[in-house]
Protein backbone atom coordinates (compact mmCIF):
# COMPACT_ATOMS: atom_id res chain seq x y z
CA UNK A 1 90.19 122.86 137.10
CA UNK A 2 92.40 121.49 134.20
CA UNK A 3 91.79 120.18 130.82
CA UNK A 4 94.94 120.09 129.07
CA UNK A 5 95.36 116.70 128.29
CA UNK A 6 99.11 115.40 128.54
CA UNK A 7 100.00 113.81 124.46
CA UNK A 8 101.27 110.79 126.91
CA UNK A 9 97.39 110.21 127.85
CA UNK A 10 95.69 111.27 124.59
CA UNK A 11 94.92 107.56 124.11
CA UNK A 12 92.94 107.62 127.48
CA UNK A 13 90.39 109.94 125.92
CA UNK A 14 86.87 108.56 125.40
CA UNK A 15 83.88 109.99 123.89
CA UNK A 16 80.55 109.10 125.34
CA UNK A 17 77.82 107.75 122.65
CA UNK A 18 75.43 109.57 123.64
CA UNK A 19 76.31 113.18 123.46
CA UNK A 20 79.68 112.58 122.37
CA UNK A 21 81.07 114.47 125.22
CA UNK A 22 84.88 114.02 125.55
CA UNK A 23 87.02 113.26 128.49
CA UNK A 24 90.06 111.60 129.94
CA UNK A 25 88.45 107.41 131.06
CA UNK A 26 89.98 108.16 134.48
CA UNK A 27 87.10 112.01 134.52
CA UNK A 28 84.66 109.87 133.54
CA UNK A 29 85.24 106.82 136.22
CA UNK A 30 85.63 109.89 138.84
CA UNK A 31 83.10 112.58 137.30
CA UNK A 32 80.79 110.53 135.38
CA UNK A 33 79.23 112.13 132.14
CA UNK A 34 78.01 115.85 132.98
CA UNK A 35 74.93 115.06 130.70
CA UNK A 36 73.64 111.60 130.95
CA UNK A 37 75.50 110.18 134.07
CA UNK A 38 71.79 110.43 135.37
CA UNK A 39 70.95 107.61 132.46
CA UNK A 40 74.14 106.22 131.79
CA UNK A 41 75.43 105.61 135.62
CA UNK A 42 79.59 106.17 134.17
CA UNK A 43 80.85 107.25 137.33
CA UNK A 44 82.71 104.79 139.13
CA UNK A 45 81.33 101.94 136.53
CA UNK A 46 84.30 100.87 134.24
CA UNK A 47 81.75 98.53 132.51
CA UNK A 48 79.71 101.05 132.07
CA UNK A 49 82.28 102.97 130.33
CA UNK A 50 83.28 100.23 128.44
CA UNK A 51 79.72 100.07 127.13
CA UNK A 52 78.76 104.01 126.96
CA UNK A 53 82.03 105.48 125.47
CA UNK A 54 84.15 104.81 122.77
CA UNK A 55 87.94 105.46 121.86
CA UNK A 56 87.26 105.82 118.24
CA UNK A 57 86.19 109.35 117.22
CA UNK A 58 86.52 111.68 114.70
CA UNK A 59 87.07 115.33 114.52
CA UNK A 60 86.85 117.27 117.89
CA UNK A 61 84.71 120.55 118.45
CA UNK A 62 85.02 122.69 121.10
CA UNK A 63 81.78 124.97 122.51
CA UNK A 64 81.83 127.33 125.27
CA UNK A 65 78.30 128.89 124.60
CA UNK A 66 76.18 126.10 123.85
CA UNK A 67 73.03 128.33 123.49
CA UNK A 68 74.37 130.47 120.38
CA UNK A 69 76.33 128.19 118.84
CA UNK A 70 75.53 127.27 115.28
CA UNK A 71 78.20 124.43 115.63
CA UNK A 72 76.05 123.10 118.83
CA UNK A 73 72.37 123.44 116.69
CA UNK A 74 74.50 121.51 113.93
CA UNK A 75 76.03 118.54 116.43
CA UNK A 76 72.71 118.64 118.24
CA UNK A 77 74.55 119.90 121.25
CA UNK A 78 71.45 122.59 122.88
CA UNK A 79 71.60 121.98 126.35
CA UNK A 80 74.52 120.20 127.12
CA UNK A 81 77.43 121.47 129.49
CA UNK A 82 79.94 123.76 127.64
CA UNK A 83 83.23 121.59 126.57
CA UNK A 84 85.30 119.33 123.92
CA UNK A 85 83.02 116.89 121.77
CA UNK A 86 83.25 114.85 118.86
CA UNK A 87 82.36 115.11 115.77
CA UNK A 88 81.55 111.79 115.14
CA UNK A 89 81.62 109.15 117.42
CA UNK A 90 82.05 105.02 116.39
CA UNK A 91 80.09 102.34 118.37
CA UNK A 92 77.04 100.40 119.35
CA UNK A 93 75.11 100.85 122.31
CA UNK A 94 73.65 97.77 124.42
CA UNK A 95 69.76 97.40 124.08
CA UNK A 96 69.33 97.86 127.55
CA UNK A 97 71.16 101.57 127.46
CA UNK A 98 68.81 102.25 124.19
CA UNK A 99 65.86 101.01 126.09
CA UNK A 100 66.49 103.09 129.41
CA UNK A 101 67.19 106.53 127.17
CA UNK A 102 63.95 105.85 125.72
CA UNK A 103 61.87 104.71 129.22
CA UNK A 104 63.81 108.75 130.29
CA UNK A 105 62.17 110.42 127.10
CA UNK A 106 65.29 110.74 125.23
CA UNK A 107 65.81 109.91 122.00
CA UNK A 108 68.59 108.29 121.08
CA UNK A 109 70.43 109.19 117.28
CA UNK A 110 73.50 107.41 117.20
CA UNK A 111 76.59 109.61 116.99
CA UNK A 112 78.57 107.83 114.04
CA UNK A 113 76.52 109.11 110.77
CA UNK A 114 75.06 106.16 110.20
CA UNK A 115 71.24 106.62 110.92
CA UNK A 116 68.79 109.44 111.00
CA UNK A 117 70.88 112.55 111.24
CA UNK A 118 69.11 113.91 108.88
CA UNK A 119 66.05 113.86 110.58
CA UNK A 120 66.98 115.16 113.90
């Protein structure tokens, strides 16, 4: 399995607003999103995407252990498959998404520095 991204399709990549998890749109319309496709329902949903990821991100991170990882404990990234995530990530989630993390126990801190990250 690959991820080198081609330059030609770094404008492809997306970042999921949720974990901020970030992949080529075509992984996540095949793969879905390795930690909340079980929320989100990404794979095969290009609305979904649309609604779940964004294309504007800042700064990317890459973890391989997420377990001792101070960079993980710091992006709130403990349990989450090993890979390439975002520092921050810019966009707005639909009410719905919001209300179905929350009805799954998970509490949602958005990604983009804008509201409790301090607290979590």
């Amino acid at each position: 399995m690959s991820f080198y991204v081609a330059p030609g399709q770094q404008r492809t990549l997306r970042a999921c607003m949720v974990c901020s998890l970030v992949q080529l749109h075509s992984k996540f319309m095949r793969e879905g999103c390795p930690n909340c496709d079980h929320i989100l329902g990404l794979r095969g949903n290009n609305d979904a995407i649309q609604e779940c990821t964004s294309q504007v991100f800042e700064g990317l991170i890459t973890i391989a252990d997420v377990r001792s990882s101070w960079v993980a404990r710091w992006q709130r990234l403990e349990g989450y498959v090993p890979g390439t995530y975002a520092v921050k990530v810019v966009g707005s989630l639909p009410d719905e998404v919001i209300a179905s993390l929350e009805d799954a126990g998970v509490k949602y801190v958005p990604r983009d520095g804008s509201a409790g990250e301090e607290e979590a």
